[in-house]
N, C-alpha and C. Protein backbone atom coordinates (compact mmCIF):
# COMPACT_ATOMS: atom_id res chain seq x y z
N UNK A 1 96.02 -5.39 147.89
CA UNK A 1 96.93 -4.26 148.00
C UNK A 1 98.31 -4.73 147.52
N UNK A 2 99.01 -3.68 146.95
CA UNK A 2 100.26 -4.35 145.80
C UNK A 2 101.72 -3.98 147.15
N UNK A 3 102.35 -4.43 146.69
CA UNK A 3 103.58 -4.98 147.91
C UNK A 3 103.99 -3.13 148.00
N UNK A 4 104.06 -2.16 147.03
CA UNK A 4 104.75 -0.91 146.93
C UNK A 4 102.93 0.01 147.80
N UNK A 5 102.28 -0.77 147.70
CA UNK A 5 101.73 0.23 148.06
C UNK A 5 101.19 -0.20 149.86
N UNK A 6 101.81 -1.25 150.38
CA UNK A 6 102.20 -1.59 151.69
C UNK A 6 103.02 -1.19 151.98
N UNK A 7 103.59 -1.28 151.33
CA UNK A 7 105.37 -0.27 152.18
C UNK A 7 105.30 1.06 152.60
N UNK A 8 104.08 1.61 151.57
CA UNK A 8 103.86 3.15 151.71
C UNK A 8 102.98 3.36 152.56
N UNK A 9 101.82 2.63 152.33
CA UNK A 9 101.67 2.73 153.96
C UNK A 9 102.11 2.69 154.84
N UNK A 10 102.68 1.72 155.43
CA UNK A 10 103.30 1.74 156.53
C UNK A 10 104.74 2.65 157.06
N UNK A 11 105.10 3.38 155.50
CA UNK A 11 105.90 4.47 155.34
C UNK A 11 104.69 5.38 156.47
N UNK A 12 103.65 5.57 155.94
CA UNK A 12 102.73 6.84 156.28
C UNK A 12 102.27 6.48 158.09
N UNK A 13 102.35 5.10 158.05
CA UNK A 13 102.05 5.31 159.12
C UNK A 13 103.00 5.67 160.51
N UNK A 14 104.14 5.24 159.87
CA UNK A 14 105.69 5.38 160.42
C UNK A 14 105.90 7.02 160.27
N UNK A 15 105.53 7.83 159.51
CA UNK A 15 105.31 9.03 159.99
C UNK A 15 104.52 9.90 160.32
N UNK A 16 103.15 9.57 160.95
CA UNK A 16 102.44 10.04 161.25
C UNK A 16 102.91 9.80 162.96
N UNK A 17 103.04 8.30 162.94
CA UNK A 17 103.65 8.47 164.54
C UNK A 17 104.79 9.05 164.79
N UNK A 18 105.77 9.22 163.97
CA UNK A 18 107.08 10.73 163.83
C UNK A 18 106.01 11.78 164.91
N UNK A 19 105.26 12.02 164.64
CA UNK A 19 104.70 13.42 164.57
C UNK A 19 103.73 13.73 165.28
N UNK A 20 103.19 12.39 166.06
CA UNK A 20 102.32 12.39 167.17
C UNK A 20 103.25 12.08 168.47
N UNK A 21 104.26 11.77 168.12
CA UNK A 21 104.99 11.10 169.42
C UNK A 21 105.12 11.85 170.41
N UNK A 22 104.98 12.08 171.60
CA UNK A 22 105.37 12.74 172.46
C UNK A 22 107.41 13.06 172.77
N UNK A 23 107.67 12.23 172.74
CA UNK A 23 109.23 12.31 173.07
C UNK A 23 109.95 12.44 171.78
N UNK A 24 109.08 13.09 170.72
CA UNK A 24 110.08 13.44 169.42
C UNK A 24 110.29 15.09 169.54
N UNK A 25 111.51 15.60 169.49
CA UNK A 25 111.36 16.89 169.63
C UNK A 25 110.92 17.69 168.22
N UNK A 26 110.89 18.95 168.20
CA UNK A 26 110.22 19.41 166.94
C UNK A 26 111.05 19.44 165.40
N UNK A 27 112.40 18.58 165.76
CA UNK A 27 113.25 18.86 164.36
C UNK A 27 112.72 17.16 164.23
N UNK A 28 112.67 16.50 165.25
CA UNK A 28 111.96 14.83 164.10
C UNK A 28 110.48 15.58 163.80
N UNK A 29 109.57 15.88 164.49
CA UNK A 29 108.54 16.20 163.74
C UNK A 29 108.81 16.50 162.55
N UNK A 30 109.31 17.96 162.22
CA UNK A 30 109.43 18.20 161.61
C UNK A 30 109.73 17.70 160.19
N UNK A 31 111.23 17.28 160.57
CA UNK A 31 111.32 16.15 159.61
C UNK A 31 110.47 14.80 159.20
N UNK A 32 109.45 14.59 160.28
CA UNK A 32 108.52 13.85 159.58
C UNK A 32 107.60 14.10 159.00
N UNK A 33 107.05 15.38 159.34
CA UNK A 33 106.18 16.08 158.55
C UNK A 33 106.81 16.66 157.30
N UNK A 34 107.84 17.03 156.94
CA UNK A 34 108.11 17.44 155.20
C UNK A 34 108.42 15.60 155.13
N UNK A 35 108.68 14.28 155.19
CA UNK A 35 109.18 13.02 154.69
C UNK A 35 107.50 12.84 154.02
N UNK A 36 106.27 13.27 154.63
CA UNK A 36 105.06 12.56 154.47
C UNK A 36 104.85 13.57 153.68
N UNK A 37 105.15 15.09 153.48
CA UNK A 37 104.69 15.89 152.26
C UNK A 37 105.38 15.67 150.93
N UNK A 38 106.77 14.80 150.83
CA UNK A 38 107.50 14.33 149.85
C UNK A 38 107.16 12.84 149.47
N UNK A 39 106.00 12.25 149.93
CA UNK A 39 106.05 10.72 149.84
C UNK A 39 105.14 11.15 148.81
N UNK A 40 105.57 10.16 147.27
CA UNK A 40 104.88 10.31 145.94
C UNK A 40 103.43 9.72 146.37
N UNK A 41 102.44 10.30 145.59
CA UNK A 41 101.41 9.80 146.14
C UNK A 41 101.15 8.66 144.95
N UNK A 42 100.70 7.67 144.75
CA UNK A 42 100.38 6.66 143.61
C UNK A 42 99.45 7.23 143.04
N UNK A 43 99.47 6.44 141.88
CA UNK A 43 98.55 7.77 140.61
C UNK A 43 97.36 6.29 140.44
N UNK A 44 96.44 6.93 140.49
CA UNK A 44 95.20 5.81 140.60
C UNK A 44 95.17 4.86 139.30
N UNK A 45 94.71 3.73 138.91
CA UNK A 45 94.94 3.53 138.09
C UNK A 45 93.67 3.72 136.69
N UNK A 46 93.08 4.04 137.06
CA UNK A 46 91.97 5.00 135.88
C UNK A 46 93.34 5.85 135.19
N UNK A 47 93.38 6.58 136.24
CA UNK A 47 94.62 7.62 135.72
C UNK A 47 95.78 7.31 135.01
N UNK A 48 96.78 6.32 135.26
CA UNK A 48 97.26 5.91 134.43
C UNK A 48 96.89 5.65 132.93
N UNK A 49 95.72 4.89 132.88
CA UNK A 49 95.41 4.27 131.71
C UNK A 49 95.23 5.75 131.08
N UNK A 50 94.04 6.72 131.86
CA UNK A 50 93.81 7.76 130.49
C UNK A 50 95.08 8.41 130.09
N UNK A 51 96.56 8.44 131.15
CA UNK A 51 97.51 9.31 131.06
C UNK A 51 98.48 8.52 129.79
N UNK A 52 98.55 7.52 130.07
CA UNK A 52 99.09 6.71 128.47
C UNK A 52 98.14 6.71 127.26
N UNK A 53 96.81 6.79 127.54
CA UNK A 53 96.08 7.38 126.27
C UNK A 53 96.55 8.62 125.50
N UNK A 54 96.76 9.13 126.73
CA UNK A 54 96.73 10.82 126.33
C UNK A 54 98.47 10.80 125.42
N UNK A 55 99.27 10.73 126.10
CA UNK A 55 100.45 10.00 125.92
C UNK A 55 100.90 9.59 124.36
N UNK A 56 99.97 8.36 124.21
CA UNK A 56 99.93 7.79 123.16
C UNK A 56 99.63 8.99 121.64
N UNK A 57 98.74 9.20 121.94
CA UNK A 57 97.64 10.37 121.21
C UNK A 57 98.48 11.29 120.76
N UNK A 58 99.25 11.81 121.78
CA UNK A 58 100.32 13.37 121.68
C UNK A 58 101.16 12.80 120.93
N UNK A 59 101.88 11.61 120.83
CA UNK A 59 103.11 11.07 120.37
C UNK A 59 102.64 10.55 118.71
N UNK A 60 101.62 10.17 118.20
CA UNK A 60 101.03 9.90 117.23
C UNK A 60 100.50 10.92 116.71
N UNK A 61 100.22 12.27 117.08
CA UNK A 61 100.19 13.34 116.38
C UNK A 61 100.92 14.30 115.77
N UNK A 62 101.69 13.99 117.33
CA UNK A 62 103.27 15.06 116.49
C UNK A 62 103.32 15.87 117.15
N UNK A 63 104.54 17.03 117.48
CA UNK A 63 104.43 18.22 117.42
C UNK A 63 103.34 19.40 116.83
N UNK A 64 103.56 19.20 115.75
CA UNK A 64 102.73 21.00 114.61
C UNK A 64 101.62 20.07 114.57
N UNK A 65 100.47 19.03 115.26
CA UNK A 65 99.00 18.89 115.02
C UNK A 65 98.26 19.82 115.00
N UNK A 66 96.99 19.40 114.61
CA UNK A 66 95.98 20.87 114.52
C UNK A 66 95.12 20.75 116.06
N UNK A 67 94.47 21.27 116.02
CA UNK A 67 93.49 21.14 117.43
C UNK A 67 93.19 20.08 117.14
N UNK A 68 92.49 19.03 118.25
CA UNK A 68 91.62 17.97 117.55
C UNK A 68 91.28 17.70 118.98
N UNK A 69 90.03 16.65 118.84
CA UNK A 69 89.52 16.06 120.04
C UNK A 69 89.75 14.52 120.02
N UNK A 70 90.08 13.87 121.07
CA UNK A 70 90.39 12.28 121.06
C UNK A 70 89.63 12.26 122.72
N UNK A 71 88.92 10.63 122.16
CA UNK A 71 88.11 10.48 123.29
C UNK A 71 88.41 9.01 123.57
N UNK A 72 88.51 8.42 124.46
CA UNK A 72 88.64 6.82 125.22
C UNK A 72 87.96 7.09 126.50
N UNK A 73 87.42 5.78 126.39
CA UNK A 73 87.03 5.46 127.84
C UNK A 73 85.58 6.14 129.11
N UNK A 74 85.11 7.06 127.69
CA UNK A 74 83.96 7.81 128.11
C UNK A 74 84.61 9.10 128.61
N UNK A 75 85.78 9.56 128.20
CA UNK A 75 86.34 10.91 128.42
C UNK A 75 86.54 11.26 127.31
N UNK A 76 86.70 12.79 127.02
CA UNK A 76 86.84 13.40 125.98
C UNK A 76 87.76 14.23 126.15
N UNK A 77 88.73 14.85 125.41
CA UNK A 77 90.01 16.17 125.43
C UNK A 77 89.61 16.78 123.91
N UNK A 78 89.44 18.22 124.11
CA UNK A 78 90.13 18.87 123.03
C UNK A 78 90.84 19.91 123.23
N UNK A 79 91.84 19.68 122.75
CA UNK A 79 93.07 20.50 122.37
C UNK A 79 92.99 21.77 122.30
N UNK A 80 93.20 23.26 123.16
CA UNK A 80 92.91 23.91 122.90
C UNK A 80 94.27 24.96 123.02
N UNK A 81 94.19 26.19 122.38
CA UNK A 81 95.83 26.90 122.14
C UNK A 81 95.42 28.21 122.79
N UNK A 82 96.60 28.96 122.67
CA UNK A 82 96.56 30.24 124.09
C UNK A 82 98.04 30.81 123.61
N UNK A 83 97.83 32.12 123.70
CA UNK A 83 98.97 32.89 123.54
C UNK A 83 99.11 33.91 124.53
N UNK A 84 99.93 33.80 125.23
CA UNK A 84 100.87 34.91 126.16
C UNK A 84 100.70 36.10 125.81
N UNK A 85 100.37 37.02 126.68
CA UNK A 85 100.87 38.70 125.89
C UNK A 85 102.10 38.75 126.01
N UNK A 86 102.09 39.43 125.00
CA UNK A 86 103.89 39.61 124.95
C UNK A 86 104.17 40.76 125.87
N UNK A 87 105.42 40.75 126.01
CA UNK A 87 105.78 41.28 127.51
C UNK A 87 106.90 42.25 126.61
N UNK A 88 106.60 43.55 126.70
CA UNK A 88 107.96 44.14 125.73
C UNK A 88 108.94 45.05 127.18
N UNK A 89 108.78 44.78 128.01
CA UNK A 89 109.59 44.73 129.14
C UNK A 89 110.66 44.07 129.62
N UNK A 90 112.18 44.55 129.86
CA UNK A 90 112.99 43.20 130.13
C UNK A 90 113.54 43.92 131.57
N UNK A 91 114.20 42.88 132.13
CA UNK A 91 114.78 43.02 133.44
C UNK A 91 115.38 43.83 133.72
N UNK A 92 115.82 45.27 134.84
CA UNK A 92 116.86 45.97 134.57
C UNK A 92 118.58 45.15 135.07
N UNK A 93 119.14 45.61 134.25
CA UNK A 93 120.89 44.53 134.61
C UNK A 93 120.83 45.25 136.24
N UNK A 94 121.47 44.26 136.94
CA UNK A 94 121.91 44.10 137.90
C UNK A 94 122.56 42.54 138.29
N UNK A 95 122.95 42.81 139.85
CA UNK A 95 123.39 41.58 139.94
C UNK A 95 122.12 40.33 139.86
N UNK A 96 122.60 39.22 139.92
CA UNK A 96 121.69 38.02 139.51
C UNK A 96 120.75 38.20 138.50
N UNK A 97 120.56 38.94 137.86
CA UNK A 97 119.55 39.21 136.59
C UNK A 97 119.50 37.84 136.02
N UNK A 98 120.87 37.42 135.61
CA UNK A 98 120.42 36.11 134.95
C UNK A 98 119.94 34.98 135.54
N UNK A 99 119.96 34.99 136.83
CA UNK A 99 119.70 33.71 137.71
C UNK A 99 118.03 34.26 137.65
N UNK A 100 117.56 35.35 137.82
CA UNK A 100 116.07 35.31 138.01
C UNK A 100 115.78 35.67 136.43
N UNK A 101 115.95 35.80 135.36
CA UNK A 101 115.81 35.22 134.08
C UNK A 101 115.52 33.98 133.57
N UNK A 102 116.92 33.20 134.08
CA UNK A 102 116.89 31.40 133.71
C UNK A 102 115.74 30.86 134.47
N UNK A 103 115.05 31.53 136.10
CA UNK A 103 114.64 30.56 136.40
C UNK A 103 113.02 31.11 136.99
N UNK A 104 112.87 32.29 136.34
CA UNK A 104 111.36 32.90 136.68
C UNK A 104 110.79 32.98 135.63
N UNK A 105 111.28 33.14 134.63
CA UNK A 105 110.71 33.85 132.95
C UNK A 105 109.88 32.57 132.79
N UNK A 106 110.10 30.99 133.25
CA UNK A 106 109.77 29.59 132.35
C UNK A 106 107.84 30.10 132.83
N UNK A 107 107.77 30.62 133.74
CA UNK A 107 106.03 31.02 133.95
C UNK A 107 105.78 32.23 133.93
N UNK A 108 106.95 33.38 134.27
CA UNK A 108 106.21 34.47 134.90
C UNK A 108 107.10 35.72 133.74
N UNK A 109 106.27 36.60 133.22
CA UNK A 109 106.70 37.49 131.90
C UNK A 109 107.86 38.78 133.23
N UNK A 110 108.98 39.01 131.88
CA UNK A 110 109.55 40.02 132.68
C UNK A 110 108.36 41.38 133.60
N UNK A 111 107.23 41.94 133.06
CA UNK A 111 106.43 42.46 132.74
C UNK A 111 105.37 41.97 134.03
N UNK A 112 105.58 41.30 133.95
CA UNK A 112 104.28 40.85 135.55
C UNK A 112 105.26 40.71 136.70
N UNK A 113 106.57 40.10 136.50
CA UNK A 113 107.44 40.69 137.89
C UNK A 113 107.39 42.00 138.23
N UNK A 114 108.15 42.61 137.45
CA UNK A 114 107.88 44.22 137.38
C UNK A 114 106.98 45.02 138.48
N UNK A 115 106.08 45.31 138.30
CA UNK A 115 104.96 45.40 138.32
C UNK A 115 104.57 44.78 140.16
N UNK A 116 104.92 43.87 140.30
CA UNK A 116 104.71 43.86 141.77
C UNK A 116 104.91 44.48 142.53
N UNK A 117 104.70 44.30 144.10
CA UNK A 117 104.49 45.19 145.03
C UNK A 117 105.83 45.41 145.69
N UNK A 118 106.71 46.22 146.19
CA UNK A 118 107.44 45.91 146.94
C UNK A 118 108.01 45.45 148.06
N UNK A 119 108.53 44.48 148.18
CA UNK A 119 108.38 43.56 149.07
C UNK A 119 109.78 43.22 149.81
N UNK A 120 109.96 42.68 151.16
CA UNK A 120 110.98 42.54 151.81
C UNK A 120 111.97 41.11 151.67
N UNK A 121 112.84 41.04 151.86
CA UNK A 121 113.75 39.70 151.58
C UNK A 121 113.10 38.73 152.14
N UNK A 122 112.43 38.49 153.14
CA UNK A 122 111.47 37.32 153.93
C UNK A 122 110.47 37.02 153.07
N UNK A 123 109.66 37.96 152.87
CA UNK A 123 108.61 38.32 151.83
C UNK A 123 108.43 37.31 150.83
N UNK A 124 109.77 38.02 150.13
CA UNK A 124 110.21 37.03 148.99
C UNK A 124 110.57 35.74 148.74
N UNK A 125 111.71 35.62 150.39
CA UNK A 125 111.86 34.55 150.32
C UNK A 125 110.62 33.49 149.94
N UNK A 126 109.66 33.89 150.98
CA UNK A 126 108.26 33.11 151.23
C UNK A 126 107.80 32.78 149.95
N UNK A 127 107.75 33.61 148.71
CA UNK A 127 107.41 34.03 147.68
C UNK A 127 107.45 32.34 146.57
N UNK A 128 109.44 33.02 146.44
CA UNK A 128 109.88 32.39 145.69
C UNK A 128 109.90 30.55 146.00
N UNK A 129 109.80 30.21 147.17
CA UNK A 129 109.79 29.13 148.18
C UNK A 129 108.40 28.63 147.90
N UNK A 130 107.27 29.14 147.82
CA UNK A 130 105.90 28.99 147.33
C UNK A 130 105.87 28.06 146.29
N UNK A 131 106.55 29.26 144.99
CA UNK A 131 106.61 28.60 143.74
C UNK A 131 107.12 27.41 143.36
N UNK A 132 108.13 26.96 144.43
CA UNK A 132 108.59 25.85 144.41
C UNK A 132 108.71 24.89 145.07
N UNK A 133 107.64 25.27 146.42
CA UNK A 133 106.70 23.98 146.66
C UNK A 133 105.87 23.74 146.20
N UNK A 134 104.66 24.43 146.01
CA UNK A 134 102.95 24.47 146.00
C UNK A 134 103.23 24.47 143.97
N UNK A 135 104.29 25.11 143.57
CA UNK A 135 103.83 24.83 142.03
C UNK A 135 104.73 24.14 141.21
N UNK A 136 105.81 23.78 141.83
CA UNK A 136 107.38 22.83 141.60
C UNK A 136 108.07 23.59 140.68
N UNK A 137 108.60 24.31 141.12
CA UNK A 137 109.05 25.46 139.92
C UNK A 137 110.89 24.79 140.37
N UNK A 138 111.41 24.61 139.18
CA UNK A 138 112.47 23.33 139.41
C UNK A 138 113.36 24.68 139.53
N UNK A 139 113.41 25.67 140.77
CA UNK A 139 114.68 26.59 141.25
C UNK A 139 115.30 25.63 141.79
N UNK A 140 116.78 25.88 141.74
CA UNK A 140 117.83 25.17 142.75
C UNK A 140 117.83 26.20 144.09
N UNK A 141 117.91 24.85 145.10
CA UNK A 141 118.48 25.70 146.30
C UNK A 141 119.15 26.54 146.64
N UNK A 142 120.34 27.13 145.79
CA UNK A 142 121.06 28.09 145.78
C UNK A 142 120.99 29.03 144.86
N UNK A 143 119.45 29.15 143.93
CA UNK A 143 119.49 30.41 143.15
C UNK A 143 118.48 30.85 144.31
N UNK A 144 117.98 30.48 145.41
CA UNK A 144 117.14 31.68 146.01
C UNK A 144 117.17 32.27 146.75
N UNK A 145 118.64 32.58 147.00
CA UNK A 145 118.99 33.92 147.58
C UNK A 145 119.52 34.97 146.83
N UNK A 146 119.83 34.31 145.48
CA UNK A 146 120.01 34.97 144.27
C UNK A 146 119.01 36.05 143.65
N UNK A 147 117.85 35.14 143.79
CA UNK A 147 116.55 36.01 143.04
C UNK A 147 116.13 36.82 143.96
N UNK A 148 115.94 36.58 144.90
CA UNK A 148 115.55 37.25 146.41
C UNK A 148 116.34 38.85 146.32
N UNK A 149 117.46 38.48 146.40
CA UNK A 149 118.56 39.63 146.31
C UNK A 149 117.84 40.60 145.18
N UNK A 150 117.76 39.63 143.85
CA UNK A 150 117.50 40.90 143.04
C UNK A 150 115.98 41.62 143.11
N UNK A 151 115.14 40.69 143.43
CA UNK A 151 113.72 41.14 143.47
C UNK A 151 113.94 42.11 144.85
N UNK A 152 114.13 41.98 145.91
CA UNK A 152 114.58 43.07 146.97
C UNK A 152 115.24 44.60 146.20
N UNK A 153 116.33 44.34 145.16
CA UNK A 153 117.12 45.65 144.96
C UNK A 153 116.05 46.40 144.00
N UNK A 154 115.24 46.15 143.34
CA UNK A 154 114.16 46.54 142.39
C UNK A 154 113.99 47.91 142.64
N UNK A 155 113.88 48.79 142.21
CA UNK A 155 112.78 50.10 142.73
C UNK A 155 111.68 49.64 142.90
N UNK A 156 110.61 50.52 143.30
CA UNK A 156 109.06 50.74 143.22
C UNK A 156 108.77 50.34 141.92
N UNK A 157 107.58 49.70 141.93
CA UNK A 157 106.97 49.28 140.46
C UNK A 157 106.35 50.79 140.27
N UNK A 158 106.02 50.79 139.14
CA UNK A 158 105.03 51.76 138.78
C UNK A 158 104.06 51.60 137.89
């Protein structure tokens, strides 16, 4: 076992007892329970190797390559392409428009926001908070009361 990946253990085990302890109240839990959902997990090392293959491969092809398949190691990838529908829908102006522009559009089409259900500021909050745990959607902490605000002022989809 490598010296970084003793430390992390014993990181994990140092917060697991956070969180079993009896005499910790629920803000150390707590806080030990998001420290052990933020501890990087080590990337196996199979994984590494195919991820610098892959790596390698992308960087020796270029940008504008054609499809192609590259195989190491008894794995295989081929390259495959995908186009978005285009979304001929844009945001209506209001306040924060641009904050939920800059920082929803990078996955989600003006056109599929839209279109959702209407929903309450908690709602949303929950929503937008999702996206940027469970899918790392790089919002700053202070655009999400921003987007919230505007996804709340929305009308009814239709």
């Amino acid at each position: 076992m490598s010296m970084m990946s003793t430390l992390s253990a014993i990181a994990a085990v140092g917060a697991v007892a956070a969180l079993l302890s009896a005499n910790a109240n629920q803000s150390e839990r707590n806080a030990a329970a998001q420290a052990q959902l933020a501890r990087p997990e080590p990337i196996p090392a199979f994984a590494q190797s195919v991820n610098a293959k892959i790596a390698a491969y992308a960087a020796a092809a270029g940008p504008n390559a054609p499809a192609a398949t590259a195989s190491a190691d008894g794995v295989s990838l081929r390259s495959v392409g995908f186009d978005f529908p285009a979304s001929d829908r844009a945001f209506p102006p209001g306040e924060n428009v641009d904050v939920v522009t800059n920082n929803c559009t990078a996955c989600h089409s003006p056109g599929m926001i839209l279109t959702q259900p209407k929903l309450t500021a908690a709602n949303w909050t929950v929503e937008v908070n999702k996206m940027r745990g469970t899918y790392k959607a790089p919002v700053p902490d202070d655009a999400v009361p921003q987007i919230v605000a505007y996804l709340t002022a929305l009308p009814v989809a239709k």
